[in-house]
N, C-alpha and C. Protein backbone atom coordinates (compact mmCIF):
# COMPACT_ATOMS: atom_id res chain seq x y z
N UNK A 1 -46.43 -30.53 34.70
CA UNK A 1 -45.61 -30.38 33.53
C UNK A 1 -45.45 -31.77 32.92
N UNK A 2 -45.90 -32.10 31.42
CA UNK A 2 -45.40 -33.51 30.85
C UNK A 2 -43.80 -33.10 31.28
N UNK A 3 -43.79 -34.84 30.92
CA UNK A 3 -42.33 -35.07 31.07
C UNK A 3 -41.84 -34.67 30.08
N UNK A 4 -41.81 -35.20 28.97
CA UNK A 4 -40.80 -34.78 27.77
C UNK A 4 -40.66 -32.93 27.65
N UNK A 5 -41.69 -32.21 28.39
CA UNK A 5 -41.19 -30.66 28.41
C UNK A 5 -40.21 -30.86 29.48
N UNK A 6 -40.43 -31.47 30.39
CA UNK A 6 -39.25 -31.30 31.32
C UNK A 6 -38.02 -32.13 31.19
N UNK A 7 -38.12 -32.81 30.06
CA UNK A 7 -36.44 -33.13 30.24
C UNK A 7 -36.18 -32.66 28.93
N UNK A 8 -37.00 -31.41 27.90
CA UNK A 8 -36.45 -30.39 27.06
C UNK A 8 -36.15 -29.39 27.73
N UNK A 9 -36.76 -28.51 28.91
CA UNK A 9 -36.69 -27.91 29.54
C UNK A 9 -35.13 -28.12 30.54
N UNK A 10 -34.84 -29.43 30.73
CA UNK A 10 -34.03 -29.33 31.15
C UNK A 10 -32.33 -29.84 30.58
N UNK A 11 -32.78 -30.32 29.67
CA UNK A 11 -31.83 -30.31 27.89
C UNK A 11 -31.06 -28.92 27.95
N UNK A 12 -32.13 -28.26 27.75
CA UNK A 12 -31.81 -26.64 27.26
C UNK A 12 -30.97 -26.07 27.95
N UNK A 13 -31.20 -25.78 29.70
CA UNK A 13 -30.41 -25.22 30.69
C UNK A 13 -29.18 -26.20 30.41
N UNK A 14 -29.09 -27.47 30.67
CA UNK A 14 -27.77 -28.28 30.72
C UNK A 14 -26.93 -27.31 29.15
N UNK A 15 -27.43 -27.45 28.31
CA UNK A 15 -26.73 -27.12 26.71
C UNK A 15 -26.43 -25.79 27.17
N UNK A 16 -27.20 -24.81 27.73
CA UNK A 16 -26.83 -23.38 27.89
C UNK A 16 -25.66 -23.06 29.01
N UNK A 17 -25.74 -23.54 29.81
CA UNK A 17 -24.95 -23.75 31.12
C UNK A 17 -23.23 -24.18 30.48
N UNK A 18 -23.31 -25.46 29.70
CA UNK A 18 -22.01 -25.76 29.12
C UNK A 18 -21.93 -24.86 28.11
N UNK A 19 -22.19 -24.05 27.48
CA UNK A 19 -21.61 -23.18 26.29
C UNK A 19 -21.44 -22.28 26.58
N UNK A 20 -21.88 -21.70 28.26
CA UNK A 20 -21.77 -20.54 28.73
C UNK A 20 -20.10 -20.90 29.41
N UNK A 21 -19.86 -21.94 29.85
CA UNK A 21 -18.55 -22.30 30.33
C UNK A 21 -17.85 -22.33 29.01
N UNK A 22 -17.96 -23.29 28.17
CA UNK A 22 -17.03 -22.73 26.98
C UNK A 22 -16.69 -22.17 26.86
N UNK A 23 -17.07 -20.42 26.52
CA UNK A 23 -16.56 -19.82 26.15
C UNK A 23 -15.59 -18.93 27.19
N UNK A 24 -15.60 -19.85 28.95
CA UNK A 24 -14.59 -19.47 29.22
C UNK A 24 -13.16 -19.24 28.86
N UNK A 25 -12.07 -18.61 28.91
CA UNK A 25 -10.82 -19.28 28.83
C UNK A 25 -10.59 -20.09 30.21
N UNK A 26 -9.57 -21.03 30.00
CA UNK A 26 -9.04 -22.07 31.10
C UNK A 26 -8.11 -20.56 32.04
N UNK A 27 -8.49 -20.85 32.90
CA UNK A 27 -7.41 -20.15 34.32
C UNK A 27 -6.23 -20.56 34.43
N UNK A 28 -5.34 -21.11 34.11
CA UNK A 28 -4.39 -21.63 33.92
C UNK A 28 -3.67 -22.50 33.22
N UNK A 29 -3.67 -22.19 31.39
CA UNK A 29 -3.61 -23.44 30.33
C UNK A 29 -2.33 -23.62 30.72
N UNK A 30 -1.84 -24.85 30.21
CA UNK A 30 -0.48 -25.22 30.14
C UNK A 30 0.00 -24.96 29.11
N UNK A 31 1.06 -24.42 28.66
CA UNK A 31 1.65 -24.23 27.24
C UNK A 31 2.21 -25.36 26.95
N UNK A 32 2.30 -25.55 25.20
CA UNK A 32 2.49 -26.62 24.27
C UNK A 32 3.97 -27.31 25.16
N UNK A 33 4.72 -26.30 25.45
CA UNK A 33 6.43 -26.89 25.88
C UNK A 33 6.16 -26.89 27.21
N UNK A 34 5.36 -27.73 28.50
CA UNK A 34 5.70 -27.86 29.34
C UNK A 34 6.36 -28.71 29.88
N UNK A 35 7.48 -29.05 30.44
CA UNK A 35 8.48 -29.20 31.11
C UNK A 35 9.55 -29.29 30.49
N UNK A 36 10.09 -28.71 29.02
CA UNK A 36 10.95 -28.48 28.03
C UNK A 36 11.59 -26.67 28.80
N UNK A 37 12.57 -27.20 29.11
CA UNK A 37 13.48 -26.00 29.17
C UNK A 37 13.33 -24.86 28.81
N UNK A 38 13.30 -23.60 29.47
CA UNK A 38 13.24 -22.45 29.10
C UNK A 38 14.22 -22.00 28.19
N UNK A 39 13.82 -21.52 26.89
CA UNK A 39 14.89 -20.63 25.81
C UNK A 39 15.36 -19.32 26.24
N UNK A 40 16.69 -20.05 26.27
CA UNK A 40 18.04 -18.46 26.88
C UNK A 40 17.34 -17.24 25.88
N UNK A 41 17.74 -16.07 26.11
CA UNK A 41 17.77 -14.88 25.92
C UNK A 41 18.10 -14.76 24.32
N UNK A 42 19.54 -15.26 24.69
CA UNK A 42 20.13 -15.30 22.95
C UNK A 42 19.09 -15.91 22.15
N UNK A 43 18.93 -17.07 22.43
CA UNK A 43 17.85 -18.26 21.49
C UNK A 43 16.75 -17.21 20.53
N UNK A 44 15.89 -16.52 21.74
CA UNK A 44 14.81 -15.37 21.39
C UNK A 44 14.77 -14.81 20.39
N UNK A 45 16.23 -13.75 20.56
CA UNK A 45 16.00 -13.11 19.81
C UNK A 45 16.83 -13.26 19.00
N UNK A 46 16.00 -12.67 17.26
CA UNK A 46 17.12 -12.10 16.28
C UNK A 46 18.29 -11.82 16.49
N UNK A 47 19.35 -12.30 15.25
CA UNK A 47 20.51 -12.14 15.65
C UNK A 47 20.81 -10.56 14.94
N UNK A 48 20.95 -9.87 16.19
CA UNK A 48 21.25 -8.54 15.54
C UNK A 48 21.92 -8.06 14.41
N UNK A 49 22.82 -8.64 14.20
CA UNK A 49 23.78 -8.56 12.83
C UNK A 49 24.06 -9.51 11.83
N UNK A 50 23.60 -10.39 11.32
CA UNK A 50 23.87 -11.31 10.33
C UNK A 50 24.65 -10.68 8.74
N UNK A 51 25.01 -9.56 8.88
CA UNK A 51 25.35 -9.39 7.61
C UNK A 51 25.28 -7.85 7.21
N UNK A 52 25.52 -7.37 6.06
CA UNK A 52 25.67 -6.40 5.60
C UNK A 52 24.72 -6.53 4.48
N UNK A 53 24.74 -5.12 3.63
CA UNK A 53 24.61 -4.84 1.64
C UNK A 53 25.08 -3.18 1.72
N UNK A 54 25.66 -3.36 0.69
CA UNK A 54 25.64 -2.29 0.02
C UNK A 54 25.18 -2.28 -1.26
N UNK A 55 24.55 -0.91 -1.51
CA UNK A 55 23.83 -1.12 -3.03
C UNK A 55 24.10 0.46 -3.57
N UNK A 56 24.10 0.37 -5.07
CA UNK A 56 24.57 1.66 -5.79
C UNK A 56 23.74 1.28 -7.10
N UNK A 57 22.35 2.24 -7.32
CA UNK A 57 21.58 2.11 -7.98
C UNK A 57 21.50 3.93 -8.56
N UNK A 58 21.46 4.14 -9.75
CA UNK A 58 20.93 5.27 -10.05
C UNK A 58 21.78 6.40 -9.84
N UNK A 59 23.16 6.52 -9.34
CA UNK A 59 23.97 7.65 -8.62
C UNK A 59 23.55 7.43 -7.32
N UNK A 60 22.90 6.51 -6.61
CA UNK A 60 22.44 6.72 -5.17
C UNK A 60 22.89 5.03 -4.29
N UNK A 61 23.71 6.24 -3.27
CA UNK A 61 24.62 5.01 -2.09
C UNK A 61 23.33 4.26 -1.08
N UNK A 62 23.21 3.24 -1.04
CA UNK A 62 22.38 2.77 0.22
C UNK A 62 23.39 1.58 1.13
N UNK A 63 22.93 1.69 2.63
CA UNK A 63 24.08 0.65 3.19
C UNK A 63 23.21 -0.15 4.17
N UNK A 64 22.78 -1.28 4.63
CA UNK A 64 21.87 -1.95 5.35
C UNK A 64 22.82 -2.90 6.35
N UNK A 65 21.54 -2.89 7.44
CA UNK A 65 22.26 -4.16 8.51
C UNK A 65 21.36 -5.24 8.60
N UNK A 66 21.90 -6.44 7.89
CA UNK A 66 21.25 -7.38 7.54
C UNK A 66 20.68 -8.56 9.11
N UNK A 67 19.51 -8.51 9.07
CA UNK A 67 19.04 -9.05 10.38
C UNK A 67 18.51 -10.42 9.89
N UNK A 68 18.23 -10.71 8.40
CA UNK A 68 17.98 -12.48 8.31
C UNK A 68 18.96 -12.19 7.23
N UNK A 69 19.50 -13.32 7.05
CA UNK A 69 20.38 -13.73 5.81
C UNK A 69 20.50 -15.27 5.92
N UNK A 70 19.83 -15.62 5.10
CA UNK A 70 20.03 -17.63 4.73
C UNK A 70 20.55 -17.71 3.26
N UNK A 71 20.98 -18.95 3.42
CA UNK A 71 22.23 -18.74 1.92
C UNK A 71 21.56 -20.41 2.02
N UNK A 72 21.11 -20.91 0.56
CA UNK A 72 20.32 -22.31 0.28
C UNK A 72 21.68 -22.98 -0.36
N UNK A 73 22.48 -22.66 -1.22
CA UNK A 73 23.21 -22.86 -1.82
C UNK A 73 24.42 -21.53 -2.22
N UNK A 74 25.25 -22.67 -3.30
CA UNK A 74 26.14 -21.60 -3.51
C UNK A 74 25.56 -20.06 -3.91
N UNK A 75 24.72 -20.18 -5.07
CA UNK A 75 23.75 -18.74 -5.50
C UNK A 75 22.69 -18.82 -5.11
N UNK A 76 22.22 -19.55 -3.44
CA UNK A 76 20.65 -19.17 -3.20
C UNK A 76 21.27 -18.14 -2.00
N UNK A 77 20.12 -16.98 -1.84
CA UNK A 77 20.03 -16.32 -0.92
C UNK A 77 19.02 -15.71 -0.07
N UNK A 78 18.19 -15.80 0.87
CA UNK A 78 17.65 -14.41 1.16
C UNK A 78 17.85 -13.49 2.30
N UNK A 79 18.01 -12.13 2.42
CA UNK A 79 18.19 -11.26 3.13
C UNK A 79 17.08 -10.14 3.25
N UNK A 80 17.04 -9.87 4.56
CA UNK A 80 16.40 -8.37 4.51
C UNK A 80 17.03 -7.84 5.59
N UNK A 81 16.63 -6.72 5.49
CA UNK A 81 17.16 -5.60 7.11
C UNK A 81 17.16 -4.41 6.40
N UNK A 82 16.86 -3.42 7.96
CA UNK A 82 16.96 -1.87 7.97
C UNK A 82 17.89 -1.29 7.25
N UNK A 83 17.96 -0.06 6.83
CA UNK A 83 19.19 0.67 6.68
C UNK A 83 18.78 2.18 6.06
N UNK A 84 19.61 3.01 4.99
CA UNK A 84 19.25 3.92 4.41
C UNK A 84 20.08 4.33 3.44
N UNK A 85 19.90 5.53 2.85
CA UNK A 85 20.68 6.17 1.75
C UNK A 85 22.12 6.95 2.73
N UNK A 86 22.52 6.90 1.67
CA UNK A 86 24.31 7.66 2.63
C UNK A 86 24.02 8.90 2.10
N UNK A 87 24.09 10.17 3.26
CA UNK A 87 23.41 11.30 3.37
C UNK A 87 22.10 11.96 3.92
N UNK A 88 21.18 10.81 3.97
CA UNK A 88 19.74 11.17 3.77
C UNK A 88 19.12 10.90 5.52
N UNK A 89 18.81 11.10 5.83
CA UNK A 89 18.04 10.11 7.63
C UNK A 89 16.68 9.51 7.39
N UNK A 90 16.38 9.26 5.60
CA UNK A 90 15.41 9.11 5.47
C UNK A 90 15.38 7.27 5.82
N UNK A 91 14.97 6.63 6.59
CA UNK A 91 14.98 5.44 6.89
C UNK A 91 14.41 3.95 5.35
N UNK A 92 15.18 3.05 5.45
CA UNK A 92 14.58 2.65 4.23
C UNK A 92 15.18 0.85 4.38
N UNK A 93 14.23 -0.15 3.87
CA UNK A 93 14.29 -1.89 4.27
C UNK A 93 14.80 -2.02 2.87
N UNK A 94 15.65 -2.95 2.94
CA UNK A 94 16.22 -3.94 2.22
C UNK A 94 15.65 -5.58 2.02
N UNK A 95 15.07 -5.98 1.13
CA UNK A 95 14.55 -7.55 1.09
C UNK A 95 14.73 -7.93 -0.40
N UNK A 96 15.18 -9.21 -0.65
CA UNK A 96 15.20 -9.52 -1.38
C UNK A 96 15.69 -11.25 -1.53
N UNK A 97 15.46 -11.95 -2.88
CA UNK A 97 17.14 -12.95 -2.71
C UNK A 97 17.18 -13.17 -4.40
N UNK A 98 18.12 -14.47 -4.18
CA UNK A 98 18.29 -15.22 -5.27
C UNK A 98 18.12 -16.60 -4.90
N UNK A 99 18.43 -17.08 -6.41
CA UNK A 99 17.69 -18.73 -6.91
C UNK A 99 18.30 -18.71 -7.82
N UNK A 100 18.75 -20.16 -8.31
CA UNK A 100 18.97 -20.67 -9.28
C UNK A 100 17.76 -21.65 -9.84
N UNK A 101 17.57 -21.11 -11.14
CA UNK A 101 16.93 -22.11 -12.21
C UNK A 101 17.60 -22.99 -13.49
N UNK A 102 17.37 -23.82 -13.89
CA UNK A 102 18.31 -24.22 -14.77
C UNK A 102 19.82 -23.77 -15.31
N UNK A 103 20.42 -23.27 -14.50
CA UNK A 103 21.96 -22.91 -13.81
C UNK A 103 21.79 -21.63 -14.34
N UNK A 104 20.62 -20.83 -14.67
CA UNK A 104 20.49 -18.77 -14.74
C UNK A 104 19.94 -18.88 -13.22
N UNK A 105 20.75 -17.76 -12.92
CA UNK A 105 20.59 -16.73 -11.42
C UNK A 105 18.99 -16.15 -11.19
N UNK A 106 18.21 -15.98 -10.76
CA UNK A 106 16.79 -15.41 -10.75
C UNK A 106 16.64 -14.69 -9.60
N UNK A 107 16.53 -13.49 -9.39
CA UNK A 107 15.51 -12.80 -8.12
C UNK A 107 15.99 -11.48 -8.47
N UNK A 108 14.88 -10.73 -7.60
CA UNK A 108 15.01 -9.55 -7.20
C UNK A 108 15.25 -9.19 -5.83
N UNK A 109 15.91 -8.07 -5.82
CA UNK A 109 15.94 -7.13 -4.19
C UNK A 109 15.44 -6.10 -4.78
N UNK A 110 14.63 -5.38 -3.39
CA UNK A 110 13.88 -4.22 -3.34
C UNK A 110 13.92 -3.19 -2.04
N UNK A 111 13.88 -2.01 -2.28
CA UNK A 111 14.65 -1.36 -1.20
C UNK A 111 13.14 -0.25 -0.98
N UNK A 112 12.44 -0.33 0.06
CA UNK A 112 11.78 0.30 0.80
C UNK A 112 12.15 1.31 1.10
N UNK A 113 11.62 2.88 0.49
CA UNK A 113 11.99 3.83 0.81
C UNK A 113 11.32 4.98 2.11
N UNK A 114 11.21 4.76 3.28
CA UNK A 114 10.63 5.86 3.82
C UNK A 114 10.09 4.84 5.25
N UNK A 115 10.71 3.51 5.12
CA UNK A 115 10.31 2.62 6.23
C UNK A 115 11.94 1.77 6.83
N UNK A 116 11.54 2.06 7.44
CA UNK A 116 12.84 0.69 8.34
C UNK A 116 11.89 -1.14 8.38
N UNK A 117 10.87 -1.33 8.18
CA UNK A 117 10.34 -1.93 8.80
C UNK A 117 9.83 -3.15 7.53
N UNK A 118 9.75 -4.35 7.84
CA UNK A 118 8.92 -5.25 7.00
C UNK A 118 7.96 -5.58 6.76
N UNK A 119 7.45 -5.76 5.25
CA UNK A 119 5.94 -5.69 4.61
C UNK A 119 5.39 -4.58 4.85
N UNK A 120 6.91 -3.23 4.69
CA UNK A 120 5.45 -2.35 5.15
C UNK A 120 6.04 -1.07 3.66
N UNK A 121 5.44 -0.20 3.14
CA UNK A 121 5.55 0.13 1.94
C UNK A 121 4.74 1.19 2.10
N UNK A 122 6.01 2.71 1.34
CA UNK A 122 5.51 3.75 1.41
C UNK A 122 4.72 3.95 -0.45
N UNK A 123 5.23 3.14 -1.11
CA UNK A 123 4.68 3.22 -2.43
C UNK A 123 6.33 3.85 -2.90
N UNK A 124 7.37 4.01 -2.67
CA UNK A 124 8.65 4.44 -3.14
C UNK A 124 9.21 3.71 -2.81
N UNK A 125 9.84 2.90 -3.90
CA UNK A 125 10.67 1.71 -4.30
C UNK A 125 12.18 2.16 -5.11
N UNK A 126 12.64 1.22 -4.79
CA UNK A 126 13.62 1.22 -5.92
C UNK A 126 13.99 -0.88 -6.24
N UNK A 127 14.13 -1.03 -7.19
CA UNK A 127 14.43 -2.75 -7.47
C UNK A 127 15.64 -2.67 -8.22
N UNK A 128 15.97 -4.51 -8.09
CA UNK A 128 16.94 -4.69 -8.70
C UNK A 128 16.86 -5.91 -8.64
N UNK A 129 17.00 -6.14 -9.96
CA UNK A 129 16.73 -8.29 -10.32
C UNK A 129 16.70 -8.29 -11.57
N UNK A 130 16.07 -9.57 -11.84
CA UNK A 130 15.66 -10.05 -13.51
C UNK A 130 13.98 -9.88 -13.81
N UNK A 131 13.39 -9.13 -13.03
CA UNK A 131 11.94 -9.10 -13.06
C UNK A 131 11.75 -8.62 -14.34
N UNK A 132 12.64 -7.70 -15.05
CA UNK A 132 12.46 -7.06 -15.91
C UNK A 132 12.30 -7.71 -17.25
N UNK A 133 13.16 -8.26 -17.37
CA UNK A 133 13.33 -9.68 -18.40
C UNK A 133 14.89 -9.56 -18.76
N UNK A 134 15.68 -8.15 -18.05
CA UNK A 134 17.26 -8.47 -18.23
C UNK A 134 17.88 -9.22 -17.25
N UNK A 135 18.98 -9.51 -18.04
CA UNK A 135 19.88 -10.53 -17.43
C UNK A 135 20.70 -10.37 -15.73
N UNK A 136 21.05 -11.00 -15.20
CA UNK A 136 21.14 -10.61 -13.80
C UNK A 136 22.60 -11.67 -13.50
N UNK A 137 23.42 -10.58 -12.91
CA UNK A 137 24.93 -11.31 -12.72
C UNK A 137 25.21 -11.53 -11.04
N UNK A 138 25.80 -13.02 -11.20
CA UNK A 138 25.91 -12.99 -9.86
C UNK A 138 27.23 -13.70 -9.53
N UNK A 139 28.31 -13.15 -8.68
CA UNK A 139 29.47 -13.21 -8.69
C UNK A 139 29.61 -13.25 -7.37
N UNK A 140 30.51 -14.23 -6.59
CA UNK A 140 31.38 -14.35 -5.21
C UNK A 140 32.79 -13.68 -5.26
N UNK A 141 32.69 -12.97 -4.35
CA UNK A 141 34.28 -12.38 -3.85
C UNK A 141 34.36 -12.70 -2.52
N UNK A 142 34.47 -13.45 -2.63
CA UNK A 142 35.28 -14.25 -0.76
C UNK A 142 33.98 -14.65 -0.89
N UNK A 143 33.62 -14.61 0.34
CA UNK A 143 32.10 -14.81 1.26
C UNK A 143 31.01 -13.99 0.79
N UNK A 144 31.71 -13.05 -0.06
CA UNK A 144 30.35 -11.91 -0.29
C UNK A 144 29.70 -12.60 -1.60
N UNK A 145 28.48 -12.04 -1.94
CA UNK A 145 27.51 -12.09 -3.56
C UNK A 145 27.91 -10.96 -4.02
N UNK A 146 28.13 -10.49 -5.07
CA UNK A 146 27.91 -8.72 -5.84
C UNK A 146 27.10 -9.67 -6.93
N UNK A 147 25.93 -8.89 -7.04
CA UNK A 147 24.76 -8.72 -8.02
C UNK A 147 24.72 -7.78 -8.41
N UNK A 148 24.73 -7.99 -10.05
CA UNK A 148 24.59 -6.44 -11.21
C UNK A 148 23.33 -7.06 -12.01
N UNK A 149 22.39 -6.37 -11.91
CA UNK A 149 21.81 -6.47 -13.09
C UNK A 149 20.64 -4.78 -12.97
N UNK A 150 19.44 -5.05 -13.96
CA UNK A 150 18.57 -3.52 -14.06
C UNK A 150 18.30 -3.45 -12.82
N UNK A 151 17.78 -2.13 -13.17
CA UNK A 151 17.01 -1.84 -11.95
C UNK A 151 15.93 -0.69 -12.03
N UNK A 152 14.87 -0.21 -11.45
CA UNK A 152 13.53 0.60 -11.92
C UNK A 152 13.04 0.86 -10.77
N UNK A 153 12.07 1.87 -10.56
CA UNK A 153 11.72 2.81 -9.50
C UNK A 153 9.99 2.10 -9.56
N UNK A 154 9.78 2.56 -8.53
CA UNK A 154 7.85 2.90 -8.47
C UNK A 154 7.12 2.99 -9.61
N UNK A 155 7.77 3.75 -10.17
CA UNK A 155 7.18 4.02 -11.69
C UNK A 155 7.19 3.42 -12.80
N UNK A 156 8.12 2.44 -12.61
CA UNK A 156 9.03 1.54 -13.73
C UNK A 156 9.73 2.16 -14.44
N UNK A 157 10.26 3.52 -14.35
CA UNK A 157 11.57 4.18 -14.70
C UNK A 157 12.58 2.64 -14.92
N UNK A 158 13.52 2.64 -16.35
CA UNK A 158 14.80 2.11 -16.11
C UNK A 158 15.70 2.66 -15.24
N UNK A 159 16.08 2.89 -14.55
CA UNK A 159 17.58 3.23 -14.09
C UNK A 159 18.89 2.91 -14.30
N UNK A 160 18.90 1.80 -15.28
CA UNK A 160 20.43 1.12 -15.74
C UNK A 160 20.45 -0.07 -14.54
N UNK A 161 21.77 -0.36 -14.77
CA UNK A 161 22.30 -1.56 -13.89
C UNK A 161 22.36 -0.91 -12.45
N UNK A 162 22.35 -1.88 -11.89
CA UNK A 162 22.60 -1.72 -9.77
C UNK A 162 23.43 -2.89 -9.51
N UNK A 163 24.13 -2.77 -8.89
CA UNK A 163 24.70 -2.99 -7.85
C UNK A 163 24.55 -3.83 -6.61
N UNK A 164 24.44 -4.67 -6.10
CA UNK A 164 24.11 -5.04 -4.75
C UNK A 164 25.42 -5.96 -4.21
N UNK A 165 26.26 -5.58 -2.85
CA UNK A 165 26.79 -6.49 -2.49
C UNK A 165 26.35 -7.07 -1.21
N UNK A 166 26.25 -8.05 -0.86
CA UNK A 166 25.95 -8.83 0.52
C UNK A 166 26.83 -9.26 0.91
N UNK A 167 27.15 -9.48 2.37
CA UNK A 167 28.24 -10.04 3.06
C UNK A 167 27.06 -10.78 4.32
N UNK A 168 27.26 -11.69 4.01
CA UNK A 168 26.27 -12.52 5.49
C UNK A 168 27.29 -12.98 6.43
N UNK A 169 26.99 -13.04 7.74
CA UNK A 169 27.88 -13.27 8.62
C UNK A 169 27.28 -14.58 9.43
């Protein structure tokens, strides 16, 4: 055998041999936080209750249990969480916030009809914001927000003004 076949010949096995190990996984990686304290229980998880909404859109009651709620400022907000219509067992998510822009209020909330769950969408909506191009009110009573402004379905039906109050905890 020339040489130069045999040290391609043996190039090749070495290159095949290590890429065949590559694509092992390691038997025992160390995770990014090793010797950093284990996170309590509480830490983990979501805080089950951060808050409330109630909303009254259209003749129709909805009541949610708010599982994120961050407040940026006096009128920044965002919230989402589970909840539903009062009457119905039809399950339905709450997400939304606000912002301030040049001292006007800006956002929408949107209420997921037929899901408990986030980013997830039966195609039945109901909204409520300034998406529309009307004006959007936003008022403190204690600790709470109440937001009035339009509001419109799946379809872009108007529905008139809605309602939304938040209470974050």
């Amino acid at each position: 055998m020339h040489v130069t076949t045999w040290a391609f010949a043996l190039a090749t096995a070495l290159m095949l041999t290590g890429c065949a190990n590559a694509l092992e996984a390691p038997h025992n990686p160390a995770p990014d936080t090793a010797g950093a304290p284990a996170a309590s229980q509480d830490e983990q998880q979501p805080a089950a209750d951060a808050g409330s909404v109630q909303v009254s859109v259209d003749g129709r009651e909805f009541t949610f249990t708010i599982k994120s709620c961050a407040r940026y400022q006096d009128s920044e907000i965002e919230v989402s969480g589970p909840g539903g219509e009062a009457g119905s067992d039809v399950p339905s998510y709450f997400d939304g916030g606000l912002m301030e822009m040049d001292s006007t209020p800006r956002g929408e909330f949107r209420i997921d009809i037929g899901t408990d769950q986030p980013f997830d969408s039966t195609g039945d909506f109901l909204s409520i914001g300034d998406s529309t191009g009307g004006a959007i009110s936003v008022d403190n009573d204690g600790d709470d927000y109440v937001v009035t402004a339009a509001s419109w379905d799946a379809q872009g039906t108007d529905l008139g003004q809605g309602t939304v109050r938040i209470t974050c905890r």
